[in-house]
Protein backbone atom coordinates (compact mmCIF):
# COMPACT_ATOMS: atom_id res chain seq x y z
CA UNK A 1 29.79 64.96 137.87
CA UNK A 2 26.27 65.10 136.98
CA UNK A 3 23.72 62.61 138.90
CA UNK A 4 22.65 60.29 136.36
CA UNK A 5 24.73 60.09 132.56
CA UNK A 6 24.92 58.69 129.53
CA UNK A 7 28.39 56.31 128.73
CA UNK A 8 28.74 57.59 125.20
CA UNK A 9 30.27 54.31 123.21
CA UNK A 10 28.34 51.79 125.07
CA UNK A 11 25.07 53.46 125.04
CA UNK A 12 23.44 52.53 127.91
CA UNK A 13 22.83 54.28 131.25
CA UNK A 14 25.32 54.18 133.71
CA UNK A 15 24.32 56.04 137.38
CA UNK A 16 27.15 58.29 138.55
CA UNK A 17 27.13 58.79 142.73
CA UNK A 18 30.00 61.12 143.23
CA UNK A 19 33.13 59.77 141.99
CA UNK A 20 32.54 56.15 141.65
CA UNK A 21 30.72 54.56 139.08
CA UNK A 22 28.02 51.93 140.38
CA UNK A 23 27.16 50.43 136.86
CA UNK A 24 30.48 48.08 136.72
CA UNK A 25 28.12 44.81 136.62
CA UNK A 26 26.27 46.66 133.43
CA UNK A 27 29.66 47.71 132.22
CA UNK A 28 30.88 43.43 131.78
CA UNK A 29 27.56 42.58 131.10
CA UNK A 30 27.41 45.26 127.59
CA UNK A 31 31.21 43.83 126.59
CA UNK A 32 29.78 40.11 126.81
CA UNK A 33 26.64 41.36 124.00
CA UNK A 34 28.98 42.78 122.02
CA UNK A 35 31.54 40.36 122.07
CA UNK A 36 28.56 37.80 121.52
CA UNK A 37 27.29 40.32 118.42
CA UNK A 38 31.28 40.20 117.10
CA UNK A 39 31.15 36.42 117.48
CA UNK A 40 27.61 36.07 115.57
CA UNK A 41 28.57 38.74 113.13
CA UNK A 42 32.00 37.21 112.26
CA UNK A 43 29.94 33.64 111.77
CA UNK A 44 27.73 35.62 109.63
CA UNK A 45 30.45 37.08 107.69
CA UNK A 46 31.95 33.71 107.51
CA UNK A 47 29.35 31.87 106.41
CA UNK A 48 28.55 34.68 103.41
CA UNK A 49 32.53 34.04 102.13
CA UNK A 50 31.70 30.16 102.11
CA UNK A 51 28.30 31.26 100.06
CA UNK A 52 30.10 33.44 97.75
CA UNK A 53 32.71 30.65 97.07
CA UNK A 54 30.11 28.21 96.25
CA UNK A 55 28.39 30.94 94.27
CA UNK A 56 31.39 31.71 92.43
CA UNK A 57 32.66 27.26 91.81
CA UNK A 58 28.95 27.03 90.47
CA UNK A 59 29.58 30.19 87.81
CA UNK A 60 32.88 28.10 86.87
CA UNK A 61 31.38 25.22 86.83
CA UNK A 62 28.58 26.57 84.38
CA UNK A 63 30.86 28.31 82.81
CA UNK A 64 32.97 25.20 81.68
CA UNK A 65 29.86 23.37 81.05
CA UNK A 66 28.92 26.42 78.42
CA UNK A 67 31.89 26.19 76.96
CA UNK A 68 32.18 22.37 76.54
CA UNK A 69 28.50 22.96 74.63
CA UNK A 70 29.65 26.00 72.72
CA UNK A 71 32.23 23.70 71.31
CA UNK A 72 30.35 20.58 70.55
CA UNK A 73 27.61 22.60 68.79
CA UNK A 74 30.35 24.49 66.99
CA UNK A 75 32.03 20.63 65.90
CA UNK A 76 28.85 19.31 64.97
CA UNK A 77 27.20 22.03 62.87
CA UNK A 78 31.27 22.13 60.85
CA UNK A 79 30.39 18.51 60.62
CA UNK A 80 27.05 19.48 59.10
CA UNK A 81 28.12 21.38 56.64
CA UNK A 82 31.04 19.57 55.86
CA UNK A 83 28.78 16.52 54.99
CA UNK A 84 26.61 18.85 53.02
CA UNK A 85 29.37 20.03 50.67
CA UNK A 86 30.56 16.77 50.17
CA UNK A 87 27.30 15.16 49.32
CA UNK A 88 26.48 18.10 46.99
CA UNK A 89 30.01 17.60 45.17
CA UNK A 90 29.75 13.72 45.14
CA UNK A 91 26.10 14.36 43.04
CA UNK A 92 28.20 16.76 40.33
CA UNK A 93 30.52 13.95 39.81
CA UNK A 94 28.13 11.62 39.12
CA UNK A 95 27.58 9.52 42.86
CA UNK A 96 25.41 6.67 42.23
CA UNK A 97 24.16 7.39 46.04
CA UNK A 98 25.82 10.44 47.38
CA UNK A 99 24.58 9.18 51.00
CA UNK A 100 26.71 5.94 50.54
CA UNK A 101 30.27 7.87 49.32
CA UNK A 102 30.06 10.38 52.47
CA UNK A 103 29.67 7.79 54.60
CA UNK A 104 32.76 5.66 53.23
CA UNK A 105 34.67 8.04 52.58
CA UNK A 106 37.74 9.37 54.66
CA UNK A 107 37.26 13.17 55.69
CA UNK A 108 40.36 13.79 57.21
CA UNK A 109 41.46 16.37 54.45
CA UNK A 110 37.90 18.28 54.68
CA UNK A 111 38.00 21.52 56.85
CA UNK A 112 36.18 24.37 57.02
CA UNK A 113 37.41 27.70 57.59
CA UNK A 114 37.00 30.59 59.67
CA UNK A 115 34.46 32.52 56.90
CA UNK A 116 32.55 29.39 56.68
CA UNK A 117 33.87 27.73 53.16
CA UNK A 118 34.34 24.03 53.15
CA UNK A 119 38.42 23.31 51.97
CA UNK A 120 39.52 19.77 50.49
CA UNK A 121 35.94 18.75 48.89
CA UNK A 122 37.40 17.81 45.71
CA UNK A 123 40.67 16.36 46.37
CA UNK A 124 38.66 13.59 48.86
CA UNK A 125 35.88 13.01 47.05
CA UNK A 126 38.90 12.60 43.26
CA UNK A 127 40.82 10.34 46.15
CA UNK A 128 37.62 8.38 46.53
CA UNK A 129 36.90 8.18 42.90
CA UNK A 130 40.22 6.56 42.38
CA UNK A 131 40.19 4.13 45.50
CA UNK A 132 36.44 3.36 45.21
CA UNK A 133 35.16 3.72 40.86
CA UNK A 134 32.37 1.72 41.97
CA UNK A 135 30.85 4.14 43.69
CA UNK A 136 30.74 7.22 40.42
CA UNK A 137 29.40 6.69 37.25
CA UNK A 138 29.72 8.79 34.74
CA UNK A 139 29.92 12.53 35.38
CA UNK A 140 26.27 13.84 35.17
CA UNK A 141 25.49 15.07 32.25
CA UNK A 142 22.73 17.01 30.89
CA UNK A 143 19.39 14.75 29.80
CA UNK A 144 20.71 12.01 31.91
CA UNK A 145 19.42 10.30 35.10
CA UNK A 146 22.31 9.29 37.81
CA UNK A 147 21.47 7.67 41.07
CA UNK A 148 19.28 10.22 42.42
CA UNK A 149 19.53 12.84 40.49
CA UNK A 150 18.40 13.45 36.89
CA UNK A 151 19.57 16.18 34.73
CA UNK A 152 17.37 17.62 32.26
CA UNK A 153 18.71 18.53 28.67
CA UNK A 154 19.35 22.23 28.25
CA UNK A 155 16.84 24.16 25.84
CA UNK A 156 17.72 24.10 22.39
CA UNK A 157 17.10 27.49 20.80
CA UNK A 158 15.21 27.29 17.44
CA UNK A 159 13.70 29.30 15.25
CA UNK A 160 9.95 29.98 14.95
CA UNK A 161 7.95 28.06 12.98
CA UNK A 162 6.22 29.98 10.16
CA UNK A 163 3.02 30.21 10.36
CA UNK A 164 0.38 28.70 7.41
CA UNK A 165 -2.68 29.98 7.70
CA UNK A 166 -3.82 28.69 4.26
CA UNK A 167 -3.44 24.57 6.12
CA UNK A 168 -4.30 25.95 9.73
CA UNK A 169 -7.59 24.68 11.06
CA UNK A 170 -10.27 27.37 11.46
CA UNK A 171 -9.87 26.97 15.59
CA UNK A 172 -6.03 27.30 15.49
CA UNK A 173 -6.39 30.28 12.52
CA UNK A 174 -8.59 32.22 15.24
CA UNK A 175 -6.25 31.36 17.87
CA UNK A 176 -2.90 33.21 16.07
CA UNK A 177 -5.42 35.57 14.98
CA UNK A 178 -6.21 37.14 18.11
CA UNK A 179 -2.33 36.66 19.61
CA UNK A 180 -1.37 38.98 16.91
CA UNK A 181 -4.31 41.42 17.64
CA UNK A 182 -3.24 41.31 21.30
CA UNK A 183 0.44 42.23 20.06
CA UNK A 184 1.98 39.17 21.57
């Protein structure tokens, strides 16, 4: 062999005198580092798993927690709208205070379905009519004032009033005068 050589997997330099090596001290010595690198690299690798599993109970944990306020959003805006519908049908029959019949009344039968419409409105709020008359008066009716809510009379159509200019005041004469002019 060659006088001085390279040990190809441990990478050091190793003297070679004749046949016998004379780096055996170097030789234990580069096993110790690398079983001390294996040792700290295993730790390392160990304590990335234990990382990634707390990494990964936190996502589930978040996870759950999004879901939990997914759902309660979800419950409380059907609620929402649930009230809304009611308190807009309790008005239309004639509610003395809307606020007061959603409030006592039961909504078990109310749902609301997957396109967004409100089910059971009417059935409640005719249960509630029955079990609790003092809460309606009469259905609302046009030119009428309920609770909170007044309803104006519909327009009556009439016929136009014919026009006297003869016992029409000079102001109001000049007025229709120039309305006809105009075309209107």
């Amino acid at each position: 062999m060659a006088a001085s050589g390279k040990l190809g997997c441990v990478g050091r330099r190793i003297r070679v005198s004749g046949e016998k090596m004379s780096g055996s001290e170097d030789t234990i010595e580069d096993v110790a580092e690398l079983r001390q690198a294996l040792a700290e690299a295993m730790d390392e690798v160990k304590s990335v798993r234990q990382a990634m599993a707390e990494a990964e109970a936190r996502q589930e944990e978040l996870q759950r927690t999004h879901e939990e306020v997914i759902s309660r959003v979800k419950r409380e805006s059907n609620h929402d709208v649930m009230v809304a519908a009611l308190r807009s049908e309790a008005i239309r029959m004639g509610a003395h205070n809307p606020d007061d019949v959603v409030r006592l009344i039961d909504m078990e039968g109310v749902t609301r379905n997957e396109d967004g419409t409100v089910m059971g409105v009417m059935e409640v709020l005719e249960r509630a009519r029955n079990d609790r008359g003092y809460l309606f008066g009469d259905v609302l009716r046009p030119g009428y004032s309920s609770g909170t809510t007044v309803g104006h009379p519909a327009p009556r159509p009439g016929e136009v009033e014919a026009f006297n200019a003869r016992s029409a005041t000079d102001s109001d004469y000049e007025a229709r005068k120039w309305q006809f002019l105009a075309g209107a």
